[in-house]
C-alpha atoms as a PDB file:
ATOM      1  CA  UNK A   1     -22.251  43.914  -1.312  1.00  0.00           C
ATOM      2  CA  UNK A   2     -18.578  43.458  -1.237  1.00  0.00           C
ATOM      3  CA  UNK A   3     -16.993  44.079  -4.309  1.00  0.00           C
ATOM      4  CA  UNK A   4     -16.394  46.329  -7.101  1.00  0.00           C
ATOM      5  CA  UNK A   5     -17.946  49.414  -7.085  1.00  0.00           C
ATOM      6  CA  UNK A   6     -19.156  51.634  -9.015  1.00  0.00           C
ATOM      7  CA  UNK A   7     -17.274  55.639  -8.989  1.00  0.00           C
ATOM      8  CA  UNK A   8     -19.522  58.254  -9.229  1.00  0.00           C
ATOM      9  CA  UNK A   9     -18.286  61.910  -9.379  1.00  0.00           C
ATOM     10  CA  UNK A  10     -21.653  64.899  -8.768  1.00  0.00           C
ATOM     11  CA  UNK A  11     -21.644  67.751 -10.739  1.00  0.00           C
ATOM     12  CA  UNK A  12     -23.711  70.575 -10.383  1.00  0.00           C
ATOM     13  CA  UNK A  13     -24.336  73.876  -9.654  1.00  0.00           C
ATOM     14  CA  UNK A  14     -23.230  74.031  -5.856  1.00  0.00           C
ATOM     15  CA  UNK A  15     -26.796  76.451  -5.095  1.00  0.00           C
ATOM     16  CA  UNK A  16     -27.802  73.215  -4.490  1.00  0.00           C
ATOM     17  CA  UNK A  17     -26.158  71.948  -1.700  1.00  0.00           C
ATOM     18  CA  UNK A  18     -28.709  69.684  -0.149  1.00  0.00           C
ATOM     19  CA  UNK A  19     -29.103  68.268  -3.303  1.00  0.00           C
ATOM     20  CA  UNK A  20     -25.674  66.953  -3.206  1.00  0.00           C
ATOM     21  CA  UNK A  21     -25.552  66.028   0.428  1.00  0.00           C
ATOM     22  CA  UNK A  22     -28.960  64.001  -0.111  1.00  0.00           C
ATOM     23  CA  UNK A  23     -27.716  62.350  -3.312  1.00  0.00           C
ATOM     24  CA  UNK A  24     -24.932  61.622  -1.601  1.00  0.00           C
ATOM     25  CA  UNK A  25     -25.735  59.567   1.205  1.00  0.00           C
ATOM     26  CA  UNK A  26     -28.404  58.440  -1.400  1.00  0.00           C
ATOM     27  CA  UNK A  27     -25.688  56.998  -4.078  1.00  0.00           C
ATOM     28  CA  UNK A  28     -22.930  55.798  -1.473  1.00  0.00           C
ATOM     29  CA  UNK A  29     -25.669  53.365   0.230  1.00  0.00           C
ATOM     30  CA  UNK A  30     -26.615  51.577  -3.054  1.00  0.00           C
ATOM     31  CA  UNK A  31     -22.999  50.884  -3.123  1.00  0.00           C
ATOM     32  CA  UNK A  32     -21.466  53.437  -5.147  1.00  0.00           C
ATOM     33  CA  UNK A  33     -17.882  55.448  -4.092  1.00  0.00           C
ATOM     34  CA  UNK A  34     -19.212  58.925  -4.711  1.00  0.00           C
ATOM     35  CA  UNK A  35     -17.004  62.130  -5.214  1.00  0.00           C
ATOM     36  CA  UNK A  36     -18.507  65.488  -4.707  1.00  0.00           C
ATOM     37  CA  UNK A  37     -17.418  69.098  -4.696  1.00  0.00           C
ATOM     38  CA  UNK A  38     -14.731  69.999  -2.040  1.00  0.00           C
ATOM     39  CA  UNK A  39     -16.896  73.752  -1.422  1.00  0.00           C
ATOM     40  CA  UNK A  40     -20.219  75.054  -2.070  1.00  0.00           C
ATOM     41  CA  UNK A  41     -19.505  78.492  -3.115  1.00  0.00           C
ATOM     42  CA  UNK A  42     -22.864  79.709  -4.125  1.00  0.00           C
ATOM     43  CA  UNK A  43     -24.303  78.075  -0.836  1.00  0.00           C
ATOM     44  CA  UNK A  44     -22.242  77.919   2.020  1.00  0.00           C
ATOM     45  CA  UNK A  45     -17.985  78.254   2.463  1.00  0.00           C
ATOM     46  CA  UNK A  46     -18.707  82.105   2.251  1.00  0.00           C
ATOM     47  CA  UNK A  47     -15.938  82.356   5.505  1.00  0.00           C
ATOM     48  CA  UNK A  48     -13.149  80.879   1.957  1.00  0.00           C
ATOM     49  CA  UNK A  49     -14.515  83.862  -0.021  1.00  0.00           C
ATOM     50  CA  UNK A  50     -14.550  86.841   2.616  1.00  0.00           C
ATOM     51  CA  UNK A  51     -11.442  89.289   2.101  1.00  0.00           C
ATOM     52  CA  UNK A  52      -9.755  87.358  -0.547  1.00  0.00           C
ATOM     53  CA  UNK A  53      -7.824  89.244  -3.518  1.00  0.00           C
ATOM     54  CA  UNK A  54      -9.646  89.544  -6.815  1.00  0.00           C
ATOM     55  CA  UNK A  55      -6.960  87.777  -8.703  1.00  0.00           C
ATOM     56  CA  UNK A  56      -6.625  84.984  -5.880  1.00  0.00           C
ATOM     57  CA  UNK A  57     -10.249  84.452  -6.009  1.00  0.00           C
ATOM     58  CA  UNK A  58     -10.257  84.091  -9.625  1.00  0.00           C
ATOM     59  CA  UNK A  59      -7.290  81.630  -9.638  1.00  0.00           C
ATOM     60  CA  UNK A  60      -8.707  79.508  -6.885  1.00  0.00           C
ATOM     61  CA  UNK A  61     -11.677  79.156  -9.079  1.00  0.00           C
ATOM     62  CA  UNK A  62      -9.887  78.394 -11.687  1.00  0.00           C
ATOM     63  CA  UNK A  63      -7.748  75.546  -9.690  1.00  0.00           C
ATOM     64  CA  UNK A  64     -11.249  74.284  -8.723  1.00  0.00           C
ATOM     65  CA  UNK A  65     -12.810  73.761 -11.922  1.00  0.00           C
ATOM     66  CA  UNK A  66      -9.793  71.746 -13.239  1.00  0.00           C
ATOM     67  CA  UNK A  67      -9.554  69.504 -10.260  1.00  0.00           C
ATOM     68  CA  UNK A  68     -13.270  68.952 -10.790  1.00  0.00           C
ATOM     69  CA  UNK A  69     -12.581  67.676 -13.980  1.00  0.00           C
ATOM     70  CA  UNK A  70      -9.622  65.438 -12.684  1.00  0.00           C
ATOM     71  CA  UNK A  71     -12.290  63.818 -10.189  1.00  0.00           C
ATOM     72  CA  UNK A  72     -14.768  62.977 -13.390  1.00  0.00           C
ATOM     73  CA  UNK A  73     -11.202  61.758 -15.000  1.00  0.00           C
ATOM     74  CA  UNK A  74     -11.428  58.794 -11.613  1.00  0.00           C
ATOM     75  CA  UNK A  75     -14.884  58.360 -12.099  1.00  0.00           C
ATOM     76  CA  UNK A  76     -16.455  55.419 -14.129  1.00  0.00           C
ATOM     77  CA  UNK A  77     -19.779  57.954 -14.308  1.00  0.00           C
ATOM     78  CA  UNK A  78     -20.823  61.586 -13.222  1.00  0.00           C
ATOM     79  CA  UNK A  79     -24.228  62.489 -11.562  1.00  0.00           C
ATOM     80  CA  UNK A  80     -25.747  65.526 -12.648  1.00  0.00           C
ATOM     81  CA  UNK A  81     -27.596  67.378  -9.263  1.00  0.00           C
ATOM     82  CA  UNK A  82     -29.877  69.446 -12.035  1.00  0.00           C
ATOM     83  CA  UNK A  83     -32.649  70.635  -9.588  1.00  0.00           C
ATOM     84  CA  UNK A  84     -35.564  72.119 -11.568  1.00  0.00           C
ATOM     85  CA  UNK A  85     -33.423  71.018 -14.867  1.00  0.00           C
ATOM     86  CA  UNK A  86     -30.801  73.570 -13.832  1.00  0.00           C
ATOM     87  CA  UNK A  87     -28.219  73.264 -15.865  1.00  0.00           C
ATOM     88  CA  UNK A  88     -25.116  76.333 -15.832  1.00  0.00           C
ATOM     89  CA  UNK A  89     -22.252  76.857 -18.117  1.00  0.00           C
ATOM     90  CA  UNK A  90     -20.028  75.172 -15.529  1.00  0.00           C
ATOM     91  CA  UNK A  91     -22.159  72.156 -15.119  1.00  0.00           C
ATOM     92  CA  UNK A  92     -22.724  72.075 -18.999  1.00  0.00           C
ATOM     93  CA  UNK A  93     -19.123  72.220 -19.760  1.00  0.00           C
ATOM     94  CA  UNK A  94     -18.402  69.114 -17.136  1.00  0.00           C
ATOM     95  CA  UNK A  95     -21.180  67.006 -18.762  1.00  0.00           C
ATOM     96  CA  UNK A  96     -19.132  67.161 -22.250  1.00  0.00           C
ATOM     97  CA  UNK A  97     -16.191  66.849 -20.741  1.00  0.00           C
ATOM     98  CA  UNK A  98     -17.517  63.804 -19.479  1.00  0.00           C
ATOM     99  CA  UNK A  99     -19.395  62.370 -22.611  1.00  0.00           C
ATOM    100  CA  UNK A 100     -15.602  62.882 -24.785  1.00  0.00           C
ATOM    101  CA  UNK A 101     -14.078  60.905 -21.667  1.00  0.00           C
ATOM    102  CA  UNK A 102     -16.838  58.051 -22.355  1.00  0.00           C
ATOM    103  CA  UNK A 103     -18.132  58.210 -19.204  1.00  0.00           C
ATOM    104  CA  UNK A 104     -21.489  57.426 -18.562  1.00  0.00           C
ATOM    105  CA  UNK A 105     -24.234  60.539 -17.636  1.00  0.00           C
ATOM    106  CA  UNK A 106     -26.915  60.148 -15.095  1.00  0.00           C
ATOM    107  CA  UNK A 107     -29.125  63.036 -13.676  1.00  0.00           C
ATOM    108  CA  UNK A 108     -30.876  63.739 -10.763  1.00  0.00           C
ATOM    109  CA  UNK A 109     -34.307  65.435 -12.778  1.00  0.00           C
ATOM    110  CA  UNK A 110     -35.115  63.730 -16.099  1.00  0.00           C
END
């Protein structure tokens, strides 16, 4: 199993955080380098959100989005955590950016 291996960057909406943790462990063990998200705002990390300005909250957001796409810019292929076939505006937007990049699109639901 020594080798090259495959990058794999997981997008999705972070409500779905055990999704990510299982898919994971899941990916990584059939060999794969796997990047995820560095916070799960909609399901955890509230203690980053608590008391922070409006406009700092909107610009850390922002920051976050873009360095998600820079992580699908390392990967070879993104993994999309679409529990039920959830699929948000975010998550949408990250799957094109990813198909005009010419990466390759797997998901965890169909």
């Amino acid at each position: 199993m020594i080798g090259k291996y495959t990058v794999v960057t997981l997008c999705g909406s972070t409500r779905f955080r055990e999704a990510f943790l299982e898919a994971q462990k899941r990916l990584t063990l059939a060999g794969n380098i796997v990047i995820s998200v560095g916070l799960f705002g909609h399901s955890g990390d509230d203690e980053v959100w608590e008391g922070m300005p409006e406009d700092t909250r909107t610009k850390t957001k922002e920051m976050l989005d873009d360095m998600h796409k820079r992580k699908i810019d390392m990967a070879d292929e993104i993994y999309v955590i679409n529990v039920g076939g959830y699929i948000g505006a975010s998550t949408a937007s990250e799957i094109e950016y990813a198909r005009r990049a010419g990466k390759r699109v797997r998901y965890l639901e169909g």
